[in-house]
C-alpha atoms as a PDB file:
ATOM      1  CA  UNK A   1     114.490 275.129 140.166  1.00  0.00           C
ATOM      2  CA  UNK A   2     112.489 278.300 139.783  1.00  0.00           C
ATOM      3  CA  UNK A   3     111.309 277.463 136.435  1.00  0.00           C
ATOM      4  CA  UNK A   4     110.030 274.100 137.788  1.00  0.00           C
ATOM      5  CA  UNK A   5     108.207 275.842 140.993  1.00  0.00           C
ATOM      6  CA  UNK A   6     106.797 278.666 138.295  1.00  0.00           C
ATOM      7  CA  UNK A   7     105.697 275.431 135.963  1.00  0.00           C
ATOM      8  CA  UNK A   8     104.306 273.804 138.856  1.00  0.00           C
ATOM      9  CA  UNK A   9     102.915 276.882 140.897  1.00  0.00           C
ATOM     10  CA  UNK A  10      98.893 277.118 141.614  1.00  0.00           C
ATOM     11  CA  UNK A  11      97.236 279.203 138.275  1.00  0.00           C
ATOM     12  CA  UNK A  12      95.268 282.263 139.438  1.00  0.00           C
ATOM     13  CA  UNK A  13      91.910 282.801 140.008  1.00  0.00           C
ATOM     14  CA  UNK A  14      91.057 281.986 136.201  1.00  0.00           C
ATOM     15  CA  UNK A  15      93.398 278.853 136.456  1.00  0.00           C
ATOM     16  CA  UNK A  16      91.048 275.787 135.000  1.00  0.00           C
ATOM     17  CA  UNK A  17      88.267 277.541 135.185  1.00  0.00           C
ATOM     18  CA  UNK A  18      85.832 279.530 132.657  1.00  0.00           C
ATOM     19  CA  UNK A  19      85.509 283.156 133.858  1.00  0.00           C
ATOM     20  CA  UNK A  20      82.255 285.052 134.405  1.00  0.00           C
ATOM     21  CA  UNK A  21      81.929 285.895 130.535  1.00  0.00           C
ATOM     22  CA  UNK A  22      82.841 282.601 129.314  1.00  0.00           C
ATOM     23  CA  UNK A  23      79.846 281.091 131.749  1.00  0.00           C
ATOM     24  CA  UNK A  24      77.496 283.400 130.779  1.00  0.00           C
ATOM     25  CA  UNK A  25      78.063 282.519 126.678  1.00  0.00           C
ATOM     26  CA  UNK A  26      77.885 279.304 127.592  1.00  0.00           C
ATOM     27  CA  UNK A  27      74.567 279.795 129.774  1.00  0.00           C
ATOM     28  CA  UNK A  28      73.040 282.483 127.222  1.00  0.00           C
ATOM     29  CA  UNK A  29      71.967 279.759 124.466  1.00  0.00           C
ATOM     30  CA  UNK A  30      69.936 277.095 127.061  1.00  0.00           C
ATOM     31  CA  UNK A  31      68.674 280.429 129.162  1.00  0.00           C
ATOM     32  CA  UNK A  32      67.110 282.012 125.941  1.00  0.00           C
ATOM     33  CA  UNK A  33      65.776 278.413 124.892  1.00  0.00           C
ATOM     34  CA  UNK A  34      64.226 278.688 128.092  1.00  0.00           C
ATOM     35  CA  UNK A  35      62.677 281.642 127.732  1.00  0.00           C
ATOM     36  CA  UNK A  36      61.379 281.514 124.368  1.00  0.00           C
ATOM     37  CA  UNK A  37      59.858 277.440 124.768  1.00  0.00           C
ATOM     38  CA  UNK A  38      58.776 278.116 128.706  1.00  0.00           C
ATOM     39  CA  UNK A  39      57.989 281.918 130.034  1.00  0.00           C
ATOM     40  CA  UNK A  40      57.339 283.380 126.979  1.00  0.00           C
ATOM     41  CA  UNK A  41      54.628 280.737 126.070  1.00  0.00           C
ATOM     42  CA  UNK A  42      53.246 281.206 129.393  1.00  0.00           C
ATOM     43  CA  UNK A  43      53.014 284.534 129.155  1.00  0.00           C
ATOM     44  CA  UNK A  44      51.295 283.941 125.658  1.00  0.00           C
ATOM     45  CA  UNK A  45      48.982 281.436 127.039  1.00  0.00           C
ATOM     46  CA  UNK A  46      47.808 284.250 130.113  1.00  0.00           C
ATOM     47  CA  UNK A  47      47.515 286.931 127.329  1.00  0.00           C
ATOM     48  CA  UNK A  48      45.058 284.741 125.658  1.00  0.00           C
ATOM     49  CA  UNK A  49      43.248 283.911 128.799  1.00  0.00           C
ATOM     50  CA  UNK A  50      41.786 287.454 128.494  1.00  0.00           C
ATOM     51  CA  UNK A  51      40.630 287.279 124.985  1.00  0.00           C
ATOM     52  CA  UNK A  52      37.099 285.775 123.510  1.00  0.00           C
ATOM     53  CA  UNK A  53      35.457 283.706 121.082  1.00  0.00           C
ATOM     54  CA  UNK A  54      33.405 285.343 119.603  1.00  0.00           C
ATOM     55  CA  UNK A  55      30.070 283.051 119.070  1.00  0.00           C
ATOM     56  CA  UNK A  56      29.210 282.919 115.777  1.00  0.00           C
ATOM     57  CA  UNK A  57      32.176 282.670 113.478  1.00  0.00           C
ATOM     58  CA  UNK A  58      34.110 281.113 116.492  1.00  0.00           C
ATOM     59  CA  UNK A  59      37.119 283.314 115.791  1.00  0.00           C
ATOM     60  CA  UNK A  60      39.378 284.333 118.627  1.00  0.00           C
ATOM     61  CA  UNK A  61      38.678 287.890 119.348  1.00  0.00           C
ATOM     62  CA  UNK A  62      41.587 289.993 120.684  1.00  0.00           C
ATOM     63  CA  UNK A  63      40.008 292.068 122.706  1.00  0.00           C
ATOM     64  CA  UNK A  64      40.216 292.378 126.633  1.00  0.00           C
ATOM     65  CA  UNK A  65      37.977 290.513 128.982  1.00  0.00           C
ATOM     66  CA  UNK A  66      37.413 288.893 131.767  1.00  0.00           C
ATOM     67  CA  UNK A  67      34.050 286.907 130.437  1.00  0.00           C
ATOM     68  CA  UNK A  68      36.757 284.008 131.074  1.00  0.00           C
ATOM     69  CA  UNK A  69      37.760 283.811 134.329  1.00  0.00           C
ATOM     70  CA  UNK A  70      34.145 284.911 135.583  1.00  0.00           C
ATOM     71  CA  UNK A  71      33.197 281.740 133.858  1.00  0.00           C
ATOM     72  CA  UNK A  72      35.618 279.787 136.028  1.00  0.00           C
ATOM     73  CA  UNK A  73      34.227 281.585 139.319  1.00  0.00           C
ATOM     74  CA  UNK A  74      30.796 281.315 139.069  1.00  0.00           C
ATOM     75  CA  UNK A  75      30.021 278.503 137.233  1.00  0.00           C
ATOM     76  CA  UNK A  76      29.729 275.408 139.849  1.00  0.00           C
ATOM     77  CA  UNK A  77      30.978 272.501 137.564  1.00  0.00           C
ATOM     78  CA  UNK A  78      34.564 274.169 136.889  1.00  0.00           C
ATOM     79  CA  UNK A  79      34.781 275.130 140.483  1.00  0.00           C
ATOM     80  CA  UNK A  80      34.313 271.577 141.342  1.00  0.00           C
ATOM     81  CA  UNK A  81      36.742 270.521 138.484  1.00  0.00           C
ATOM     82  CA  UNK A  82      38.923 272.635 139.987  1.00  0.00           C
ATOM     83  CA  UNK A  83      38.590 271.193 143.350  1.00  0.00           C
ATOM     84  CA  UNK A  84      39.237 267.676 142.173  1.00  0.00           C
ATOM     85  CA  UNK A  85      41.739 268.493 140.424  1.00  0.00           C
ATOM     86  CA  UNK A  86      43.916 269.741 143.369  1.00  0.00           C
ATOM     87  CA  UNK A  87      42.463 267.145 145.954  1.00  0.00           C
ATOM     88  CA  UNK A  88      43.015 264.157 143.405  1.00  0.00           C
ATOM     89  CA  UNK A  89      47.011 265.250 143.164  1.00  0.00           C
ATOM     90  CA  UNK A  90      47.240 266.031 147.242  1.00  0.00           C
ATOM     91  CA  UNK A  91      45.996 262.131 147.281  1.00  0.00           C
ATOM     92  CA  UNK A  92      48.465 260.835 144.778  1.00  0.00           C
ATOM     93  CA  UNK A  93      51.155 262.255 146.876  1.00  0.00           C
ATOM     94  CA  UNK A  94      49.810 261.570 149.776  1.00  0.00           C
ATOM     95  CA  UNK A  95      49.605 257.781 148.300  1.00  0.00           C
ATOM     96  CA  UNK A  96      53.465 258.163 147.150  1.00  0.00           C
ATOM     97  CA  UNK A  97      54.612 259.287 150.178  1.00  0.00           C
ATOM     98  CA  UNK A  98      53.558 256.365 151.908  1.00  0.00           C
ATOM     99  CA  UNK A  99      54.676 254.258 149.641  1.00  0.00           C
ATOM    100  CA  UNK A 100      58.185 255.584 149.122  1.00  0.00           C
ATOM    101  CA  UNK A 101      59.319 256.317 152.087  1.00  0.00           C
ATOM    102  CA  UNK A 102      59.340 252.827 153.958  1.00  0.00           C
ATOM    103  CA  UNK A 103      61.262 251.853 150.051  1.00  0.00           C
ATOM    104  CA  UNK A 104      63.620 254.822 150.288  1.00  0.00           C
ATOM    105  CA  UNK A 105      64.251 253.805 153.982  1.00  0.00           C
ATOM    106  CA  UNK A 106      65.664 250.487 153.212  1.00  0.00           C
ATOM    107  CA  UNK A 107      67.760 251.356 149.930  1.00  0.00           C
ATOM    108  CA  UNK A 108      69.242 253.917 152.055  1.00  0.00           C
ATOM    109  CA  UNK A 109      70.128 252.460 155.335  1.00  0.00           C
ATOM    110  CA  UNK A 110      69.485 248.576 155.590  1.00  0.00           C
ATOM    111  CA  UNK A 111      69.947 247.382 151.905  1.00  0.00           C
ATOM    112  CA  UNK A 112      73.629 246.102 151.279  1.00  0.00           C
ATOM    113  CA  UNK A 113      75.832 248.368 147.936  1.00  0.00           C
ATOM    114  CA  UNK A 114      75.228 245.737 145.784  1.00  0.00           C
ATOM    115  CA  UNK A 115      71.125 245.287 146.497  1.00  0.00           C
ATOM    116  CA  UNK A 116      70.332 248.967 146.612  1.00  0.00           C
ATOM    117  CA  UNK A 117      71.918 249.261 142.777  1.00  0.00           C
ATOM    118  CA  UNK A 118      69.467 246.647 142.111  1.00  0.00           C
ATOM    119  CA  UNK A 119      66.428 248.292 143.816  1.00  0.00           C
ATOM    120  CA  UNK A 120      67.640 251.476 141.747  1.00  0.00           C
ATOM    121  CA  UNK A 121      67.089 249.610 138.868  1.00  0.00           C
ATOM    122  CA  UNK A 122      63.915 247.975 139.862  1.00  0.00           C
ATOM    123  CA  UNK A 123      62.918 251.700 140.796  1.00  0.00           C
ATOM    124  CA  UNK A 124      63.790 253.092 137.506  1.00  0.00           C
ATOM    125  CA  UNK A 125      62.498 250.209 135.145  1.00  0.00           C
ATOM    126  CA  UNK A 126      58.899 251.663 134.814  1.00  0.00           C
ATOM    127  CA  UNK A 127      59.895 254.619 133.337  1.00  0.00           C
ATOM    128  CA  UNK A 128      61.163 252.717 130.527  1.00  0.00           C
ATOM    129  CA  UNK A 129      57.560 251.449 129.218  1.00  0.00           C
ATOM    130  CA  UNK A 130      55.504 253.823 127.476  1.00  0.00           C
ATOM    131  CA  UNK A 131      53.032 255.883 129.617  1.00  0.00           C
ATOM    132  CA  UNK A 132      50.211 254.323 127.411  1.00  0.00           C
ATOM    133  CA  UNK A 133      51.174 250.523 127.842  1.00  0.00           C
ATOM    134  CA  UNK A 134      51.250 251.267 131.974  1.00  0.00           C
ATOM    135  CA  UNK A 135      47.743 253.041 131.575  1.00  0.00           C
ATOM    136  CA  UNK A 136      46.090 250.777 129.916  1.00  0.00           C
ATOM    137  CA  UNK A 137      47.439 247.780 131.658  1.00  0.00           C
ATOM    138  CA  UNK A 138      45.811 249.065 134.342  1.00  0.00           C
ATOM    139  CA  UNK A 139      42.915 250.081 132.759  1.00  0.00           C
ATOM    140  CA  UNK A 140      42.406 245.707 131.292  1.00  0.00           C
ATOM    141  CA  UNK A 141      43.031 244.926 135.620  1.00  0.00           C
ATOM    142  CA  UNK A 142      39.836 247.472 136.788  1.00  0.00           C
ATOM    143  CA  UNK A 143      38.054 246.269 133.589  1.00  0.00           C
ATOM    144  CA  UNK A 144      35.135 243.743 134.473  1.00  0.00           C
ATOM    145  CA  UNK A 145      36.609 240.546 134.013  1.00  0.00           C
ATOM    146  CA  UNK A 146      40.274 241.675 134.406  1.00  0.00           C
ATOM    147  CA  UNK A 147      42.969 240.806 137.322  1.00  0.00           C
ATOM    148  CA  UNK A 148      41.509 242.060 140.257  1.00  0.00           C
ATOM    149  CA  UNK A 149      37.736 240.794 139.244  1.00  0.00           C
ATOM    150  CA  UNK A 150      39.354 237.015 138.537  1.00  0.00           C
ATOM    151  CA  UNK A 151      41.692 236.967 141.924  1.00  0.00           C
ATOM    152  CA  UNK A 152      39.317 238.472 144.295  1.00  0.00           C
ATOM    153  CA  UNK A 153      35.963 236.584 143.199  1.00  0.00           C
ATOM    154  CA  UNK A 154      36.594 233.781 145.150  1.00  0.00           C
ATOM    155  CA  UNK A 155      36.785 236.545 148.505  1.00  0.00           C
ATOM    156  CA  UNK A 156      33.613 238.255 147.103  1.00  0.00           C
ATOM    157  CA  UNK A 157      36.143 241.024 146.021  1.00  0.00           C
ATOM    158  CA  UNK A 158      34.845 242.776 142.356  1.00  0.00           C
ATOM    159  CA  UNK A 159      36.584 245.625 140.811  1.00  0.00           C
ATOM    160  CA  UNK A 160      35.275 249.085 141.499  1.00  0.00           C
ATOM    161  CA  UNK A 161      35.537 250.060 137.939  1.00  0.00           C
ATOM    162  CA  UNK A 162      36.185 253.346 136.314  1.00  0.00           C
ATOM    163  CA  UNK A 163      36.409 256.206 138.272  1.00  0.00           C
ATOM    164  CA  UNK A 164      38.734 258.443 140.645  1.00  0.00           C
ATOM    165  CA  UNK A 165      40.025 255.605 142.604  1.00  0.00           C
ATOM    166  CA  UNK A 166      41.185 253.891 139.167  1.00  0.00           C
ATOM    167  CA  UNK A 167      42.944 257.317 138.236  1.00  0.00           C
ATOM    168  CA  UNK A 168      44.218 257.881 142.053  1.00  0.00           C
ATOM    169  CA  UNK A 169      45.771 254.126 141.472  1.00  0.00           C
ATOM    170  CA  UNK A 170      47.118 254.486 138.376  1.00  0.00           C
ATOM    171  CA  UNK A 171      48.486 258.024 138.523  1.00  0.00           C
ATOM    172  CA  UNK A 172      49.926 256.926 142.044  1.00  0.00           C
ATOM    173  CA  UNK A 173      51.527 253.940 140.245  1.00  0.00           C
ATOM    174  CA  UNK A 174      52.984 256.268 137.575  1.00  0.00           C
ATOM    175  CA  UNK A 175      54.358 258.801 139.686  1.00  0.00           C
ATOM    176  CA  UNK A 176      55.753 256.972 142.040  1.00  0.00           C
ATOM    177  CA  UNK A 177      59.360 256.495 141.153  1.00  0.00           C
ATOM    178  CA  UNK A 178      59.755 260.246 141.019  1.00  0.00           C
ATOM    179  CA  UNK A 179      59.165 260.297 144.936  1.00  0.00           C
ATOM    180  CA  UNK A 180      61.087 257.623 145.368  1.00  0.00           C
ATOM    181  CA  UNK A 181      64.636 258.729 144.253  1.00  0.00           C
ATOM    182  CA  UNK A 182      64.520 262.137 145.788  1.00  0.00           C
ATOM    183  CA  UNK A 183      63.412 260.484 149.423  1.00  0.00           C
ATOM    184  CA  UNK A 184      66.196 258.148 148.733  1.00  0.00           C
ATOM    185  CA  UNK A 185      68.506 261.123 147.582  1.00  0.00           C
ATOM    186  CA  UNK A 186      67.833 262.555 151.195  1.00  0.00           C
ATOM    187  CA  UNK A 187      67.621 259.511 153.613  1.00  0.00           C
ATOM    188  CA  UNK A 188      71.423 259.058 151.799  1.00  0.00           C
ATOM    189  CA  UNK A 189      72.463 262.546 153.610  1.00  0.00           C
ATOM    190  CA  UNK A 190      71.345 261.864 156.644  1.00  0.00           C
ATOM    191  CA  UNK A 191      74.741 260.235 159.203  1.00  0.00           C
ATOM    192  CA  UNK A 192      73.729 256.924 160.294  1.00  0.00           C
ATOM    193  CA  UNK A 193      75.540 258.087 163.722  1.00  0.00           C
ATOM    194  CA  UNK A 194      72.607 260.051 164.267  1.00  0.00           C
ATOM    195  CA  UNK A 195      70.411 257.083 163.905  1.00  0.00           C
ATOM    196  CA  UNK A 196      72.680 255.282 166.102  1.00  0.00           C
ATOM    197  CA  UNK A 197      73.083 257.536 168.797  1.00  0.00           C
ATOM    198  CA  UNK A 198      69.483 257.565 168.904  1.00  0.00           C
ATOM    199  CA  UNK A 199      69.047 253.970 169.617  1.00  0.00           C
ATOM    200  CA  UNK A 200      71.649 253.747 172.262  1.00  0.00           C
ATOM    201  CA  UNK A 201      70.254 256.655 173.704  1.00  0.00           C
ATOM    202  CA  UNK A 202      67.125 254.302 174.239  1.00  0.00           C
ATOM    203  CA  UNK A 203      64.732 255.299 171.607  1.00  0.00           C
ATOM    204  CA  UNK A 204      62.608 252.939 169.922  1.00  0.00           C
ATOM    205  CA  UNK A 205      63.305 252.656 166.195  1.00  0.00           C
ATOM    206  CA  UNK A 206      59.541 254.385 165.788  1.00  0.00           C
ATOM    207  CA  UNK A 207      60.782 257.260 167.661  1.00  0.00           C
ATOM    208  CA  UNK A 208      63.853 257.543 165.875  1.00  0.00           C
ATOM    209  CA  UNK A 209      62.208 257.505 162.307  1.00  0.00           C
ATOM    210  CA  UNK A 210      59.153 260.081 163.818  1.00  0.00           C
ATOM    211  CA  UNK A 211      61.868 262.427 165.680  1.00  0.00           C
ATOM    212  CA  UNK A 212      65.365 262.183 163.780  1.00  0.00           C
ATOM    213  CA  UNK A 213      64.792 260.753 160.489  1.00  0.00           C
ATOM    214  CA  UNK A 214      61.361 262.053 159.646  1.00  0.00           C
ATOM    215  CA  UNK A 215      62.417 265.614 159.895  1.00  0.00           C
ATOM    216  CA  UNK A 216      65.320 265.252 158.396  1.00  0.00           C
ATOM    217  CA  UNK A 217      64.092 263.796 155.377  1.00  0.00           C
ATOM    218  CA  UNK A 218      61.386 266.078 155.153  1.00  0.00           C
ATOM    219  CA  UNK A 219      62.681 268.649 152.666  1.00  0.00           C
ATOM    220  CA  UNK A 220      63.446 265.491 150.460  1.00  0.00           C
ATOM    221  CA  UNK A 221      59.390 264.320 150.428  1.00  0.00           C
ATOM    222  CA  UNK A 222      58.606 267.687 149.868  1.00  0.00           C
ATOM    223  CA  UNK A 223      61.218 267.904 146.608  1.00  0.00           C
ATOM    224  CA  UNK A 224      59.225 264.536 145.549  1.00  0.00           C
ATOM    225  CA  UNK A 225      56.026 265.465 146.223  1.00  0.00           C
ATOM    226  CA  UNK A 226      56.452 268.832 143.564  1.00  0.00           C
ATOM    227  CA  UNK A 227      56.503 265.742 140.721  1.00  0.00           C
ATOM    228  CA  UNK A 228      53.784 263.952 141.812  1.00  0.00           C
ATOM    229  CA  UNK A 229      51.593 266.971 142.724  1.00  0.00           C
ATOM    230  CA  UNK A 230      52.493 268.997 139.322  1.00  0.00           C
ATOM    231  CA  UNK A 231      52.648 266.032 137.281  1.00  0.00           C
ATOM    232  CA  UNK A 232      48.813 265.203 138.673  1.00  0.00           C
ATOM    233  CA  UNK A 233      47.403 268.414 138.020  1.00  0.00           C
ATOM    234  CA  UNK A 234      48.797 268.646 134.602  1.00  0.00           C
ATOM    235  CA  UNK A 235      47.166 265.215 133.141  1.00  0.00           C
ATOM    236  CA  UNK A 236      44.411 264.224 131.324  1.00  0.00           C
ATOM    237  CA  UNK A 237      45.154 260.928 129.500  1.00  0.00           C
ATOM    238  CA  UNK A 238      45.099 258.858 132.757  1.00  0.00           C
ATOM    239  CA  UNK A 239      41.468 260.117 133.501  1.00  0.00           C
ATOM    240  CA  UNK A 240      40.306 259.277 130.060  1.00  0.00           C
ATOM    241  CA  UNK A 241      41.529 255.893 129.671  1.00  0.00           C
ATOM    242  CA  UNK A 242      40.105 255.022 133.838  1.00  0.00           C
ATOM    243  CA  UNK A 243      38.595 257.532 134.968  1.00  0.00           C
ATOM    244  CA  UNK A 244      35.074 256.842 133.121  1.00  0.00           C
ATOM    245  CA  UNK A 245      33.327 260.251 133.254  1.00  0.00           C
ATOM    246  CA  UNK A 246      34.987 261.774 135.995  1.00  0.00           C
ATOM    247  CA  UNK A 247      36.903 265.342 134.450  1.00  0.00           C
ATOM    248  CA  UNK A 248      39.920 267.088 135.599  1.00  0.00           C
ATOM    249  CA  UNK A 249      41.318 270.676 134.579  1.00  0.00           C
ATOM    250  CA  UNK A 250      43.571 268.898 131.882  1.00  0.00           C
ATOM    251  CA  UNK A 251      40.283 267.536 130.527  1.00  0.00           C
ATOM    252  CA  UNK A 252      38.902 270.481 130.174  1.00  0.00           C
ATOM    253  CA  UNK A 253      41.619 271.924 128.663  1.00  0.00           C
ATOM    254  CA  UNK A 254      41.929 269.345 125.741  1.00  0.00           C
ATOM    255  CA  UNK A 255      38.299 269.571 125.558  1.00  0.00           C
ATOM    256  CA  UNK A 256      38.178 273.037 124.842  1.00  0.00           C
ATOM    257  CA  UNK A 257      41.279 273.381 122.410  1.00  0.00           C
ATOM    258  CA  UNK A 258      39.726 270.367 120.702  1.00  0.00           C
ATOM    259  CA  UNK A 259      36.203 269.999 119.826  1.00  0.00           C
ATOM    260  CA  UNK A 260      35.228 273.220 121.224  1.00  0.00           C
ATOM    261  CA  UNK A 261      38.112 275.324 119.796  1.00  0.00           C
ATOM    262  CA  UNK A 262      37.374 277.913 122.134  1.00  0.00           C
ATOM    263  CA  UNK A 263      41.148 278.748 122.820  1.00  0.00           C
ATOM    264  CA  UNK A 264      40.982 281.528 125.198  1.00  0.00           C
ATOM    265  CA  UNK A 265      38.841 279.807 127.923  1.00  0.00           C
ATOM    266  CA  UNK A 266      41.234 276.822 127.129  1.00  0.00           C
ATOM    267  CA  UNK A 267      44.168 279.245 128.291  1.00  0.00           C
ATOM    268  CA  UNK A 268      41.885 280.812 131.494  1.00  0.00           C
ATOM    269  CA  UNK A 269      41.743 276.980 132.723  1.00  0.00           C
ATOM    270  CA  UNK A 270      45.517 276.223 131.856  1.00  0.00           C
ATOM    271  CA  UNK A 271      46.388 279.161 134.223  1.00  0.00           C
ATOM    272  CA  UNK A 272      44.852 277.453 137.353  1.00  0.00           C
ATOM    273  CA  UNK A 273      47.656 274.682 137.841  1.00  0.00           C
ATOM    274  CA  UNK A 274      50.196 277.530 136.951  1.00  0.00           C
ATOM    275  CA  UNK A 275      48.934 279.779 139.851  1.00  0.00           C
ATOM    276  CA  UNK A 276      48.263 276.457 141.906  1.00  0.00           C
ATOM    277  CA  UNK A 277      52.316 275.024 141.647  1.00  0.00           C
ATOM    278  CA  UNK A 278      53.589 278.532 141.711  1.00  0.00           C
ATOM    279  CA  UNK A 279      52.003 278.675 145.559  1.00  0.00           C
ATOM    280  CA  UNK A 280      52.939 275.394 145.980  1.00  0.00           C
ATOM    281  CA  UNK A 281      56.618 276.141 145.101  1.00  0.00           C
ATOM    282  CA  UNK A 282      56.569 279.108 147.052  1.00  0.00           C
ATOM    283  CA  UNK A 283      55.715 277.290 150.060  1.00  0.00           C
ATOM    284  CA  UNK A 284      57.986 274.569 149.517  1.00  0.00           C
ATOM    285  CA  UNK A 285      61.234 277.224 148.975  1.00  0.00           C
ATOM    286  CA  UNK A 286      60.376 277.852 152.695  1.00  0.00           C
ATOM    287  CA  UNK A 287      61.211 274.245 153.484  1.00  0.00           C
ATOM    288  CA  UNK A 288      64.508 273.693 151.571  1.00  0.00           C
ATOM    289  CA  UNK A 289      62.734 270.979 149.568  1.00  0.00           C
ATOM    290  CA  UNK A 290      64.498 273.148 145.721  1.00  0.00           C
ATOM    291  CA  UNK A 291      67.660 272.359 146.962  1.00  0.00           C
ATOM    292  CA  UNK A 292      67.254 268.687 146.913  1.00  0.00           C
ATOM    293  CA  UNK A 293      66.048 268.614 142.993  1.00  0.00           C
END
């Protein structure tokens, strides 16, 4: 009998379970892959923010200066690069948000097991065509001629073209599913007793999403809206394909690693969406939103 309680007795504290050295081996080869492929290429890409080009042989210079970032600062058309840069991705998630929610809502509370796995699916089944093919099929619908030029003729409806409301569009399109899933993620959390209690307590079902659902869900748009807004300021591709001659900071970027070759100002520009999601992170640690990713 002894034997069997000793066989059948809890283990200890290490019972099942990797100890503190065993996690850290097992952490130490993804947490240096980290370092080495992420932070230590930033850090490369802010120490050569500070070098030059020097503008005759077009060699990088190693030498200190900030020739770069008083470029950036006093120079109007990077300033206003800049600008619509950040107000363009506020839009798209602004867009997102108002889309997604009202979607999450029903997956969440009203849609039955067996039709929220489908809308999960439905959700998810963008991602699985190429970024190009989605760009572009939205570039032939603003095109003159396309889809929205051939339905909305007979209404006296044309397409407005290329531009930023083509790129606001299509990057809102693109980035939508990832602010759909964490809203969804959230709404899942929340007790329906609390929505319940709510309406028997006489609230209208506005009140109850503005005053019990809406704040509880908040940290969960804020979670999405770090993809949409990051993933925004980071591209270019979108705005070349529909954008037409409208620029963003990724433009510049590409621009300036590309035909201009002039790598340090290239790495001066990259470090404005860095500095721009770092804030942006740091403000939404204060709402809980990093604990829903």
């Amino acid at each position: 009998m002894s034997k069997a309680r000793a066989n059948s007795a809890p283990r200890g504290a290490h019972g099942g379970q990797p100890s503190g050295g065993a996690t850290a081996l097992l952490l130490l080869p993804p947490m240096a892959w980290l370092g080495v492929a992420y932070l230590a290429a930033l850090g490369a890409l802010f120490v050569a923010s500070f070098w030059s080009q020097n503008d005759f042989t077009g060699d990088v210079e190693r030498v200190f200066t900030t020739d770069n970032f008083h470029d950036l600062l006093t120079i109007s058309v990077y300033r206003t690069i800049a600008f619509r840069t950040i107000g363009l991705a506020i839009l798209v998630t602004l867009i997102d948000t108002a889309i997604a929610f009202p979607i999450a809502f029903y997956m969440a509370k009203i849609a039955s097991p067996r039709a929220r796995r489908l809308l999960v699916i439905a959700v998810l089944m963008p991602l699985w065509a190429s970024y190009l093919v989605k760009v572009y099929a939205w570039r032939g619908m603003f095109s003159t001629g396309g889809i929205i030029d051939t339905l909305g003729s007979p209404f006296g409806v044309h397409t407005p073209g290329y531009g930023l409301f083509a790129t606001a569009v299509t990057l809102a399109y693109l980035w939508l599913p990832y602010m759909i899933l964490p809203i969804f993620a959230g709404l899942e959390r929340v007790p329906d007793g609390l929505i319940e209690a709510s309406g028997d307590l006489g609230a209208s079902s506005w009140t109850t999403i503005r005053q019990v659902v809406l704040p509880l869900a908040f940290p969960a748009m804020v979670a999405g809206s770090i993809f949409t807004f990051s993933l925004t300021l980071g591209d270019y591709i979108a705005v070349k394909i529909v954008g037409g001659t409208s620029q963003l900071l990724g433009n510049v970027v590409y621009d300036n690693v590309g035909a201009a070759n002039n790598l340090p100002f290239a790495a001066a520009v990259a470090t404005i969406p860095v500095v721009v999601m770092l804030a942006y992170l740091a403000a939404a640690r204060r709402t809980g939103a990093l604990e829903q990713l």
